[in-house]
Protein backbone atom coordinates (compact mmCIF):
# COMPACT_ATOMS: atom_id res chain seq x y z
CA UNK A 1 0.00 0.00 0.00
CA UNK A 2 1.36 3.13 -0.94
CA UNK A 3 1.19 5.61 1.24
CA UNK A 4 1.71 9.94 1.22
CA UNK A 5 1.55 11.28 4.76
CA UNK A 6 0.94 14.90 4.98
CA UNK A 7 -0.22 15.84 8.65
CA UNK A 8 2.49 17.69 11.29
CA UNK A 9 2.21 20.10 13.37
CA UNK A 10 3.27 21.83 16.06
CA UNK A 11 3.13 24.49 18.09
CA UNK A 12 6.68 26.33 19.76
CA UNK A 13 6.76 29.93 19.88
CA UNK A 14 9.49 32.31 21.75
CA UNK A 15 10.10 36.03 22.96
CA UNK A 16 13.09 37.22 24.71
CA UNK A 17 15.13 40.41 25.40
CA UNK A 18 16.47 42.88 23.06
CA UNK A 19 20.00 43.81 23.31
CA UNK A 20 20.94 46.90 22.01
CA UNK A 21 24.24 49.21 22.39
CA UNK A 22 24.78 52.81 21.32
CA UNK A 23 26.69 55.79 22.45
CA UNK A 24 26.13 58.79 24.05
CA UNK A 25 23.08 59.91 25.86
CA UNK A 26 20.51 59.63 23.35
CA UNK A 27 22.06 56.24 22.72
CA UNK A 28 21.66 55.10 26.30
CA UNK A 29 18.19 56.72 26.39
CA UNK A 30 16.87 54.60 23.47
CA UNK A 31 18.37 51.54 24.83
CA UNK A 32 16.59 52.15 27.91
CA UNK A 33 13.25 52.96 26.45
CA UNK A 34 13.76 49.78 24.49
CA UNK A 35 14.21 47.56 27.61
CA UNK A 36 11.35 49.39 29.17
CA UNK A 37 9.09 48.12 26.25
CA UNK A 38 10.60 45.09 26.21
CA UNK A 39 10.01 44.29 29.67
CA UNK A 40 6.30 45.20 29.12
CA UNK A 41 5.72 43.27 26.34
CA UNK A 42 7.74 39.78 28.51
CA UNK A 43 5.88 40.82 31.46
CA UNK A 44 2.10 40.69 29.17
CA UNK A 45 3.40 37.26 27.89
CA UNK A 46 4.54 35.49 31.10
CA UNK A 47 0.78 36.66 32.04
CA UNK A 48 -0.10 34.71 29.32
CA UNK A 49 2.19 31.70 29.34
CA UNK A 50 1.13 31.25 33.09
CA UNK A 51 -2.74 31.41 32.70
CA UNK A 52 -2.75 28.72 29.04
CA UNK A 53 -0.78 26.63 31.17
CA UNK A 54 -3.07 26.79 33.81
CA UNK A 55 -5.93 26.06 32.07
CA UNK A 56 -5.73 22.13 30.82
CA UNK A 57 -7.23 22.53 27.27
CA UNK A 58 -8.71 24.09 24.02
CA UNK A 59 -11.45 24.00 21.93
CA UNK A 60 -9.27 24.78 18.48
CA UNK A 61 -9.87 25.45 14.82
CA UNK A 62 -6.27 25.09 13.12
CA UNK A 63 -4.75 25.51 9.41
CA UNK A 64 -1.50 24.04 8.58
CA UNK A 65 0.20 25.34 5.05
CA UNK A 66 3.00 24.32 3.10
CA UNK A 67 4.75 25.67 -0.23
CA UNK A 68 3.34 23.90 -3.21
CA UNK A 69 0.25 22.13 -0.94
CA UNK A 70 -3.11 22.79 0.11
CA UNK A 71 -3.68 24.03 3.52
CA UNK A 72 -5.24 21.51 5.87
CA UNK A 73 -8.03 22.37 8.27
CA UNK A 74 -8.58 20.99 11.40
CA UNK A 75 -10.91 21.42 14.54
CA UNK A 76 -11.38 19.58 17.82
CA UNK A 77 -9.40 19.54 20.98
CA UNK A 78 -5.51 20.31 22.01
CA UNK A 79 -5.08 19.18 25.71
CA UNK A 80 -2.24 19.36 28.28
CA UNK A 81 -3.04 19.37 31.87
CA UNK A 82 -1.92 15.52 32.29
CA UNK A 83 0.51 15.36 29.11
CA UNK A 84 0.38 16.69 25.51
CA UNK A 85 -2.73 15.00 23.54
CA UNK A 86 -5.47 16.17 20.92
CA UNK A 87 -8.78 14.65 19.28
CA UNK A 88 -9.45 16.63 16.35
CA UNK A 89 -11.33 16.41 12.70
CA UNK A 90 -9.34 16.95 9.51
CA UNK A 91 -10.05 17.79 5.99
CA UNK A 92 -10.05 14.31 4.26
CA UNK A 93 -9.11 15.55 0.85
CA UNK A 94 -6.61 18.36 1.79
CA UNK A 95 -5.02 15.85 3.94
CA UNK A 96 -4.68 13.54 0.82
CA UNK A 97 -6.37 10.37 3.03
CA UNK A 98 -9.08 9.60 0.34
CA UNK A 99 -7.32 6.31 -0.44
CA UNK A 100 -7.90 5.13 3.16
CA UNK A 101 -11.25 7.40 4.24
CA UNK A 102 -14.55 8.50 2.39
CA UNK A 103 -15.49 10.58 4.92
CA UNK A 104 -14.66 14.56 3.97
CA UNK A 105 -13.50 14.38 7.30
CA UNK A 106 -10.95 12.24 9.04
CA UNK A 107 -11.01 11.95 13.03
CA UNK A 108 -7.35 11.96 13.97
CA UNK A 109 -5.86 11.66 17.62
CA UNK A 110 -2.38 12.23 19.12
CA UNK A 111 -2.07 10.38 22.65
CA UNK A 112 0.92 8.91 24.26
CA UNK A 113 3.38 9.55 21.51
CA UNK A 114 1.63 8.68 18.62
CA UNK A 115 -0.79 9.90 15.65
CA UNK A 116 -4.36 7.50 15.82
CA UNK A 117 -6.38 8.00 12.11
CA UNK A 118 -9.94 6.81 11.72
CA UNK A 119 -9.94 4.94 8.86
CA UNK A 120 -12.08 3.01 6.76
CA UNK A 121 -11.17 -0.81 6.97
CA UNK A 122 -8.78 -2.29 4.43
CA UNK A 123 -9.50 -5.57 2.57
CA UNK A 124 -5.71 -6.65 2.76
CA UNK A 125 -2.47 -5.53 4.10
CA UNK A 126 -1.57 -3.90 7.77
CA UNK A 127 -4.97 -2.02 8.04
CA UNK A 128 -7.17 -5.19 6.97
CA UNK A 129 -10.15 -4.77 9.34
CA UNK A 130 -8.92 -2.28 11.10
CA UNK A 131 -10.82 1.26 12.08
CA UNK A 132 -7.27 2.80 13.19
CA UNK A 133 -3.94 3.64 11.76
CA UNK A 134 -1.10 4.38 14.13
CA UNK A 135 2.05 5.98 13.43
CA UNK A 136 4.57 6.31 15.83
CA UNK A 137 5.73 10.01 16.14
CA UNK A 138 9.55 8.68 15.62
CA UNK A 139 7.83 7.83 12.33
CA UNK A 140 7.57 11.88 11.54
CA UNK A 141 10.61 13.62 13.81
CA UNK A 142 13.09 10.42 14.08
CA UNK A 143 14.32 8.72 17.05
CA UNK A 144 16.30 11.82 18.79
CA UNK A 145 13.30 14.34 17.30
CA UNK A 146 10.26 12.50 18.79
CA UNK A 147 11.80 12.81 21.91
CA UNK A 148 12.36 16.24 22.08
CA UNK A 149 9.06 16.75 20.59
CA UNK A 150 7.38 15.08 23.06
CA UNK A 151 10.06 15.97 26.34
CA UNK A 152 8.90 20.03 24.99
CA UNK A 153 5.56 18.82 25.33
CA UNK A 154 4.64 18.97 21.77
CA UNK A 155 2.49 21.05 19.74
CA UNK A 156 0.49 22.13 22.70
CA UNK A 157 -0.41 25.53 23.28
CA UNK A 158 1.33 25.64 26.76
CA UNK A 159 4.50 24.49 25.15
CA UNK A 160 4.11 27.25 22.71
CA UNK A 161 3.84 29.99 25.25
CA UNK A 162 6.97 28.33 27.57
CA UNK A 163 9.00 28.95 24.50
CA UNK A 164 8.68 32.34 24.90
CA UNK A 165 11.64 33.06 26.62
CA UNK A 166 14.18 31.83 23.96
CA UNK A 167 13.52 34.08 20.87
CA UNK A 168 15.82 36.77 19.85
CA UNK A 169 13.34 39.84 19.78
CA UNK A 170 10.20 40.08 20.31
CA UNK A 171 7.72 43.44 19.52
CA UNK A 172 4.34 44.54 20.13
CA UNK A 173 3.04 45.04 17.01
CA UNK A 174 -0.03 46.89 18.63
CA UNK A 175 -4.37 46.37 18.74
CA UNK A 176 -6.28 44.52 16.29
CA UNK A 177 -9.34 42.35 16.16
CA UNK A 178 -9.23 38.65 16.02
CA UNK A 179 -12.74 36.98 15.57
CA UNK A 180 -14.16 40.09 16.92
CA UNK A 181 -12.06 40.32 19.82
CA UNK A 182 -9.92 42.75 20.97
CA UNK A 183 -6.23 41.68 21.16
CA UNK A 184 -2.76 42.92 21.22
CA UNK A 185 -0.38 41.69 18.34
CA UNK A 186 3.03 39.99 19.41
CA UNK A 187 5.98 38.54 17.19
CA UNK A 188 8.63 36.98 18.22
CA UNK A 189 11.78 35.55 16.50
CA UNK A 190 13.77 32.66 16.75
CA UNK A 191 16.95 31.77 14.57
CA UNK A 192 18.67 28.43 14.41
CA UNK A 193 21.23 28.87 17.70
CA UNK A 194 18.03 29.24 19.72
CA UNK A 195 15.86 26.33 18.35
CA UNK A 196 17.70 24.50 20.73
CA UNK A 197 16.57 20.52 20.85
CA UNK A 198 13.52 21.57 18.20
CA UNK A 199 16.07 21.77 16.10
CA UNK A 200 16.49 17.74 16.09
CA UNK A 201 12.17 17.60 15.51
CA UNK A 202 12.13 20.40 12.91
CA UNK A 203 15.37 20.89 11.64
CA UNK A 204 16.65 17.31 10.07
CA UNK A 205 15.84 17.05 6.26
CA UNK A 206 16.39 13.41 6.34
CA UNK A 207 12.87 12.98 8.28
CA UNK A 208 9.08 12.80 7.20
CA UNK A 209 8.89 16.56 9.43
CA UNK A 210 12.33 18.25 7.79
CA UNK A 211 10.94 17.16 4.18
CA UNK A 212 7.90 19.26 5.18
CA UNK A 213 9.31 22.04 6.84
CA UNK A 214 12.72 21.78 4.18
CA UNK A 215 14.82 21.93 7.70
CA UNK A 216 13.76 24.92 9.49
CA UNK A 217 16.45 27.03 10.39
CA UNK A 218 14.54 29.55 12.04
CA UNK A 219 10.98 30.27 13.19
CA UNK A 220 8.81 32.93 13.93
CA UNK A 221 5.89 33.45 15.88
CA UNK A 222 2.76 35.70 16.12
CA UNK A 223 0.35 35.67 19.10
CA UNK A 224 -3.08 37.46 19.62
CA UNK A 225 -3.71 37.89 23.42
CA UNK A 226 -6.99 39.21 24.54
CA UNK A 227 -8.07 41.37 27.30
CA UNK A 228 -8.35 38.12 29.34
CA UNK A 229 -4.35 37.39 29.70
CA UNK A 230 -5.30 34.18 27.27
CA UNK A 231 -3.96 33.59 23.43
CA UNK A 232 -6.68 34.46 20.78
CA UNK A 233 -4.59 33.02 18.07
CA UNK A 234 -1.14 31.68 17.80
CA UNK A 235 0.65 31.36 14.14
CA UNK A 236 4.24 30.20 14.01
CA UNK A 237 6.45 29.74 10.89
CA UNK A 238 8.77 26.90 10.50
CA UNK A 239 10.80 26.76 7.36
CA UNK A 240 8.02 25.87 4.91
CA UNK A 241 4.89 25.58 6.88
CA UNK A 242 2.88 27.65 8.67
CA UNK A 243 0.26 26.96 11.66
CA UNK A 244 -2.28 29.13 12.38
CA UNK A 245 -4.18 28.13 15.82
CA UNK A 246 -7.70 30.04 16.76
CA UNK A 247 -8.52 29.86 19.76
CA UNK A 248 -12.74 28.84 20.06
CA UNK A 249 -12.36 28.40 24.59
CA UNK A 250 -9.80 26.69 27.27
CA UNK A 251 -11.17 24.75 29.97
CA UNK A 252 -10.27 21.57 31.91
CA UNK A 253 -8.27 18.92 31.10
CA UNK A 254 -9.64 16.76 28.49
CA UNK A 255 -8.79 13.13 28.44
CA UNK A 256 -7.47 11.61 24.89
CA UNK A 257 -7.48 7.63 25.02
CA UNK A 258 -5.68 5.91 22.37
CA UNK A 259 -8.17 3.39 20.40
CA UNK A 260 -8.38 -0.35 21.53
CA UNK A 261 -5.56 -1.94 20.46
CA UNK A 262 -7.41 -5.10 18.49
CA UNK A 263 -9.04 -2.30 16.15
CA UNK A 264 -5.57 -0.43 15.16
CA UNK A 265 -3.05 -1.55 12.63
CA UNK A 266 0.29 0.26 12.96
CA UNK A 267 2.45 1.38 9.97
CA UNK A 268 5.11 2.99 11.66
CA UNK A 269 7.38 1.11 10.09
CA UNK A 270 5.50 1.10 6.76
CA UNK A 271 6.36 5.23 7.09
CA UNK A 272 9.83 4.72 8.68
CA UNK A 273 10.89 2.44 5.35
CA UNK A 274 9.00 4.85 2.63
CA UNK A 275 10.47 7.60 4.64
CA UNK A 276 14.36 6.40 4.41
CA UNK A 277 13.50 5.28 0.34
CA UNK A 278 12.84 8.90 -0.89
């Protein structure tokens, strides 16, 4: 069975300090109005960081781009409270997963390190009567990327925010509207000495996530935050693809169980050996 897998991603985001150096007084005076708003802006997203992480989960609408491909819709739930897990539909056809569902939709799952797809059952091969597909996420990042996906917590909005702290600059970009809220715009940078052990999940071209990002050497990352201390949207750039997270409402933990194992065939392998062919 020939398979094209097309889904990743993820969610890391960063703001830091700004150095800056100049002489004279006017120098100095800049550089200290520049700290001064760049203390403002790390103090709002602390604020922020510390209330998504407090809160366990999201109800989520997200579209994930790449050059040359359609963008891929998706909607459901991103949760984090007792580890990094989502349940979420996807766009069947963007998603290229007409040869395994009819659906328009496909039901898709991350829990305990690995990607669950509701499929239709296959008359032959690895998915022969089976409702699920599992792919391991070593299957998408590699060994040493998997783990430091999943050790950062993964895609999860609270991961995101944490990241914060490691970008290069960071500015306030000022108000605008987001789904008719009010919000404040943030961007934040990060280059390839800060991405740090993403760099082994995003950065590798010789895995299924570096041929879709082409090896991100850098990222960057916008973020929406509304009157409420809480991200509106999140959209973060990473090499070739960008994710763009709405933000629908956070509440409580929600629990993501992996399907029962007699209904799931696994082609992490399957991946692993197309994967190392191309």
């Amino acid at each position: 069975m020939k398979l094209k897998y097309t889904a990743a991603w993820v969610g890391f985001t960063a703001a830091a300090m700004v150095a800056v150096s100049a002489c004279g007084s006017e120098g100095v005076k800049k550089a200290v109005d520049v700290a001064d708003r760049t203390d403002a802006i790390m103090a709002a997203l602390a604020r922020a960081t510390d209330r998504t992480e407090d809160l366990g989960s999201a109800e989520v609408k997200v579209s994930t781009a790449t050059t040359g491909a359609a963008p891929i819709s998706m909607e459901g739930t991103y949760s984090w409270g007792g580890g990094y897990a989502f349940d979420v539909e996807m766009d069947t056809k963007a998603a290229q997963m007409q040869q395994l569902q009819h659906a328009p939709t496909t039901r898709m799952l991350f829990v305990d390190g690995a990607y669950y797809y509701d499929v239709d059952p296959q008359p032959s091969g690895p998915l022969k009567g089976k409702e699920w597909m599992r792919i391991d996420a070593s299957a998408v990042f590699g060994e040493k990327g998997a783990k430091a996906f999943n050790g950062a917590g993964g895609g999860s909005p609270a991961a995101s925010m944490k990241g914060l702290k490691y970008a290069k600059n960071v500015e306030d970009l000022g108000k605008e509207t987001v789904d008719g809220r009010s919000t404040t715009h943030y961007r934040a940078r990060l280059d390839q000495a800060q991405l740090g052990k993403f760099k082994d999940a995003y950065g590798e071209k010789d895995t299924l996530s570096g041929a879709i990002t082409g090896g991100a050497s850098s990222m960057t990352m916008d973020v929406w935050v509304g009157g409420d201390n809480l991200p509106v949207r999140l959209k973060q750039e990473i090499g070739a693809m960008t994710v763009t997270m709405d933000f629908e409402k956070f509440g409580r933990t929600a629990v993501v169980k992996a399907p029962p194992a007699a209904e799931t065939g696994d082609l992490t392998e399957v991946v692993k050996d197309a994967t190392g062919k191309q």
